[in-house]
N, C-alpha and C. Protein backbone atom coordinates (compact mmCIF):
# COMPACT_ATOMS: atom_id res chain seq x y z
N UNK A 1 0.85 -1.18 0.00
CA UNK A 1 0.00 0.00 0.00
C UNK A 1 0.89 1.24 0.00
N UNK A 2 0.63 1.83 -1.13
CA UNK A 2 1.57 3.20 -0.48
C UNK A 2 1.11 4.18 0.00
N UNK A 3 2.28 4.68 0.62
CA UNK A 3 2.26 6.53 1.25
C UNK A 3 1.17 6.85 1.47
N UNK A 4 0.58 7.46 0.48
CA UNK A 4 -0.35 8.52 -0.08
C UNK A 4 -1.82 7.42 0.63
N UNK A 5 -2.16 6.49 -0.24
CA UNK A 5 -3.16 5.52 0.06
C UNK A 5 -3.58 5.58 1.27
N UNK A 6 -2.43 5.14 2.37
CA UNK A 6 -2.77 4.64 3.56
C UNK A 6 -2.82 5.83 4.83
N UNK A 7 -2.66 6.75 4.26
CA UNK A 7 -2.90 8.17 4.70
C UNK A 7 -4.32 8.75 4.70
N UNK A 8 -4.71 8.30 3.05
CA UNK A 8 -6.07 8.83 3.21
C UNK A 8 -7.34 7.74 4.06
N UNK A 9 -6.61 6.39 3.93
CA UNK A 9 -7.43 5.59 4.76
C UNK A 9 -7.60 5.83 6.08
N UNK A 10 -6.18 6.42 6.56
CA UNK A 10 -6.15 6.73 8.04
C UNK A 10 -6.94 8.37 8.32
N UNK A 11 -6.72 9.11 7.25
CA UNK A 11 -8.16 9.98 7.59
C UNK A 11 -9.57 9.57 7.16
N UNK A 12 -9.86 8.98 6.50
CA UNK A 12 -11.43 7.88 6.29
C UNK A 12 -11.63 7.07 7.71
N UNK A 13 -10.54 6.89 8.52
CA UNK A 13 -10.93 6.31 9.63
C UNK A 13 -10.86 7.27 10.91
N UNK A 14 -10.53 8.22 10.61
CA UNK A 14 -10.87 9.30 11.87
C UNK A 14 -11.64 9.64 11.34
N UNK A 15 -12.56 9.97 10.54
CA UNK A 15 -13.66 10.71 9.97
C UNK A 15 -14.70 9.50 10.94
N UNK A 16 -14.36 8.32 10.40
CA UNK A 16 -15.51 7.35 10.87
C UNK A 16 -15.79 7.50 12.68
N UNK A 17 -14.24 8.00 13.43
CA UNK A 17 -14.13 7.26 14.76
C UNK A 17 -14.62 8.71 15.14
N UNK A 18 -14.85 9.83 14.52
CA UNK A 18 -15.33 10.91 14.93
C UNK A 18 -17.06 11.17 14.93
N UNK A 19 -17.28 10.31 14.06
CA UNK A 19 -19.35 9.84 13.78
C UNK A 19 -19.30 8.94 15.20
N UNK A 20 -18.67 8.21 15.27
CA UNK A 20 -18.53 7.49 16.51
C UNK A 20 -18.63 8.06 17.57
N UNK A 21 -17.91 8.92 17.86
CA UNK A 21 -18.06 9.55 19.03
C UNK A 21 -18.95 10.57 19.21
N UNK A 22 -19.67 11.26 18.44
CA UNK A 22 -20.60 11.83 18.74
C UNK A 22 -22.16 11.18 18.54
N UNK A 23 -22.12 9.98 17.95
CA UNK A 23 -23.34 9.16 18.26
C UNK A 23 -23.31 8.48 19.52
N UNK A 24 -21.91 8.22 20.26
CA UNK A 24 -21.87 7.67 21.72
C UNK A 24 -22.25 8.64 22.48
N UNK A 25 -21.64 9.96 22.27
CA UNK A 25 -22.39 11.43 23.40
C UNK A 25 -23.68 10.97 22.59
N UNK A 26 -24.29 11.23 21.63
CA UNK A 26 -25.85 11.54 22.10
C UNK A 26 -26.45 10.81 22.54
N UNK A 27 -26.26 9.37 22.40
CA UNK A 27 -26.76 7.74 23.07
C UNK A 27 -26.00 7.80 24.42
N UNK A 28 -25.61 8.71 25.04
CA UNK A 28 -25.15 8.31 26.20
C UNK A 28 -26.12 9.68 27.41
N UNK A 29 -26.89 10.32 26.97
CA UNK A 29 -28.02 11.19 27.81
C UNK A 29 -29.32 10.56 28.14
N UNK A 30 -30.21 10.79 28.69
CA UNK A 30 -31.37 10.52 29.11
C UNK A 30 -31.64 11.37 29.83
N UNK A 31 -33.30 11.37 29.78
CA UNK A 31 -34.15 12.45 30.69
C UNK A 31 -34.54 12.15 31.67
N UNK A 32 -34.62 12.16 32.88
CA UNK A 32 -35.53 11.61 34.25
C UNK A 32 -36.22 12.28 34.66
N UNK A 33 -37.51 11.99 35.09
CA UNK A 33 -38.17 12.56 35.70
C UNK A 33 -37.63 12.49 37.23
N UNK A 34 -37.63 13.68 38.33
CA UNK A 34 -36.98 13.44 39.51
C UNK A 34 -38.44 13.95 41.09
N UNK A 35 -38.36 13.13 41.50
CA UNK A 35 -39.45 13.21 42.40
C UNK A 35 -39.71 14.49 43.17
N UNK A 36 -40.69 15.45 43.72
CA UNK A 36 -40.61 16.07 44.41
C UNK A 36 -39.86 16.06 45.41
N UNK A 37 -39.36 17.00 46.32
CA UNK A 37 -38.98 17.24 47.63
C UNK A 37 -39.44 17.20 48.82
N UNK A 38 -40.83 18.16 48.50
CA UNK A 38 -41.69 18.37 49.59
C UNK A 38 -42.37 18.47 48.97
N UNK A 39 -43.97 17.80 49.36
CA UNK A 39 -45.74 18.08 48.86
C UNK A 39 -45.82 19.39 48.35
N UNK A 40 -46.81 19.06 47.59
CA UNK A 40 -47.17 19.58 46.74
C UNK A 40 -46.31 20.78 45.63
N UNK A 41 -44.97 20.42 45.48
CA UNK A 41 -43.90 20.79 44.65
C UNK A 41 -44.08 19.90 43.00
N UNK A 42 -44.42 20.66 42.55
CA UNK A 42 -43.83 19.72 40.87
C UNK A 42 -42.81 19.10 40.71
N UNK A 43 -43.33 17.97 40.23
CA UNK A 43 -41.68 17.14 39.61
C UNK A 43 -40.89 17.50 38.85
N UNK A 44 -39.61 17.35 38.72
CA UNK A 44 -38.42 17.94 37.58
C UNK A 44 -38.06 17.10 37.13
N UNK A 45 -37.32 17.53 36.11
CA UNK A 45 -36.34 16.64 35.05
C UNK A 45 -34.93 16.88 35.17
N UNK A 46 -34.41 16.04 35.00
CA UNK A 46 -32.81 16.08 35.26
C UNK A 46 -32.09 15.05 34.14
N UNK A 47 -31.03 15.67 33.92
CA UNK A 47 -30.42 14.45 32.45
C UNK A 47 -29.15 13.99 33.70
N UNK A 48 -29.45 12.59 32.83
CA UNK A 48 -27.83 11.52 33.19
C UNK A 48 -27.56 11.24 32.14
N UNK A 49 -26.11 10.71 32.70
CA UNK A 49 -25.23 10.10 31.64
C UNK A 49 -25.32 8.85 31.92
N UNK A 50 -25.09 8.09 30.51
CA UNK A 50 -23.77 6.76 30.85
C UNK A 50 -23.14 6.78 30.45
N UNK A 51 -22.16 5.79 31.73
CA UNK A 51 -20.60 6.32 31.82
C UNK A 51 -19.99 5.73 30.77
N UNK A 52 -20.19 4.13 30.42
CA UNK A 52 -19.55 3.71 29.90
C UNK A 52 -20.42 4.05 27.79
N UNK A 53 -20.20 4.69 27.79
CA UNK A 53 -20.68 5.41 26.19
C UNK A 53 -20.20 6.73 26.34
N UNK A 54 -19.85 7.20 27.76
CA UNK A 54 -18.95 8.46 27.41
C UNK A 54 -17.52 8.00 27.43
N UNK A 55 -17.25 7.13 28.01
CA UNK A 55 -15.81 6.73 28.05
C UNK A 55 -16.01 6.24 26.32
N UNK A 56 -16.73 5.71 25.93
CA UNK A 56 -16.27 5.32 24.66
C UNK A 56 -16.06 6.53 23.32
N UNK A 57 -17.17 7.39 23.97
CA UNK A 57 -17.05 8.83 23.28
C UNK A 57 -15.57 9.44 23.06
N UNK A 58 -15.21 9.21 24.21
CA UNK A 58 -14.06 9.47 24.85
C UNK A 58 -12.53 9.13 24.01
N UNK A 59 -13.05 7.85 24.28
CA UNK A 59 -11.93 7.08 23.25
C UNK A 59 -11.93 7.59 21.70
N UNK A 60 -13.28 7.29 21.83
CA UNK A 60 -12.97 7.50 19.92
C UNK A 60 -12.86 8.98 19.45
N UNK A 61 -13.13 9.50 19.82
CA UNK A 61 -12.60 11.35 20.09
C UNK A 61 -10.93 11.16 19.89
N UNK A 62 -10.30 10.42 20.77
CA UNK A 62 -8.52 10.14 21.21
C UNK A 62 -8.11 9.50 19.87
N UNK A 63 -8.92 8.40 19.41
CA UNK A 63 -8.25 7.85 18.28
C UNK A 63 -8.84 8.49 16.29
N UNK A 64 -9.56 9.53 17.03
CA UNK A 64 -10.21 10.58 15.87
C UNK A 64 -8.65 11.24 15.69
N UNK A 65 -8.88 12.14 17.08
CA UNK A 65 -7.72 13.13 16.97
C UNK A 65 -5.87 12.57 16.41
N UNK A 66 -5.79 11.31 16.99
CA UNK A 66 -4.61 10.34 16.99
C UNK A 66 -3.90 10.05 15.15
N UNK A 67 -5.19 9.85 14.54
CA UNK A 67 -5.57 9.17 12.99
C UNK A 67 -5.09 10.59 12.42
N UNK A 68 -6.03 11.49 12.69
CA UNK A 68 -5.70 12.76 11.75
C UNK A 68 -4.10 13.26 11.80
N UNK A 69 -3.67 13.55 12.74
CA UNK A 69 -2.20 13.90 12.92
C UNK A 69 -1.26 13.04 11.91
N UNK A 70 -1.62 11.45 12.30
CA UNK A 70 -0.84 10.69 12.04
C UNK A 70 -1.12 10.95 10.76
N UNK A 71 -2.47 10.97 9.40
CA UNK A 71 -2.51 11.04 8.20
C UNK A 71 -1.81 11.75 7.58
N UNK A 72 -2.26 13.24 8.71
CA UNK A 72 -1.49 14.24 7.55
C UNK A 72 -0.28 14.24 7.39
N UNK A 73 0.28 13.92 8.51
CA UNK A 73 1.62 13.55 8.55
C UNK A 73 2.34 13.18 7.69
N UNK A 74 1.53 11.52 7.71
CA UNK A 74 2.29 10.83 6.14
C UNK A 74 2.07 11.15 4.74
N UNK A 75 0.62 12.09 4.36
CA UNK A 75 0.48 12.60 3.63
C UNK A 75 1.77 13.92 3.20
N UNK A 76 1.85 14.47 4.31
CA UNK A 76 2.37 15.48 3.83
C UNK A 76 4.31 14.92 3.50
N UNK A 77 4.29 13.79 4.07
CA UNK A 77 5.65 13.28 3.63
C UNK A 77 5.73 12.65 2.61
N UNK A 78 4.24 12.54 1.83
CA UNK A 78 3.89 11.40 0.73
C UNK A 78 4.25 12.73 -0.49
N UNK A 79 3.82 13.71 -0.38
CA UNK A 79 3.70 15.22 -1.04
C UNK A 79 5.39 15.14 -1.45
N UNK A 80 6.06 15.02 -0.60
CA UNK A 80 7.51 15.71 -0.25
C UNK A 80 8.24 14.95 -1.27
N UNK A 81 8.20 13.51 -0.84
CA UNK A 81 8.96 12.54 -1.86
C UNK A 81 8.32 12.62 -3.15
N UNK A 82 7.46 12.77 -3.54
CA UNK A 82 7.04 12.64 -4.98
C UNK A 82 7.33 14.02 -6.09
């Protein structure tokens, strides 16, 4: 595979690990309803997370950012030699 090729694959795959991570943040919220305090107070809503879909958010954010560096990198060394 050369240079150039495996450069743009490695940005086609931070592109992907970056859809990734922001479909894990939005799959990782929910709404709750949260009980009164004291009578006759209205109920509220409050958002949670889960943890483990932000940690994965997380990750793939790290190996988004990781991919791109590394592409352009070799891209731009793929530029140089040719």
């Amino acid at each position: 595979m050369t240079r150039r090729r495996r450069a743009i694959v490695e940005l086609a795959l931070a592109v992907v690990a970056a859809v990734g991570c922001v479909v894990a943040w939005l799959q990782s919220r929910s709404v709750v309803e949260v009980a009164p305090i004291a009578d006759g107070e209205p109920t509220t809503r409050s958002v949670t997370y889960y943890a483990p879909l932000l940690v994965l958010a997380l990750v793939l954010a790290t190996l988004a950012g990781v991919l791109v560096v590394v592409g352009v990198a070799r891209l731009q060394r793929a530029r140089r030699r040719s």
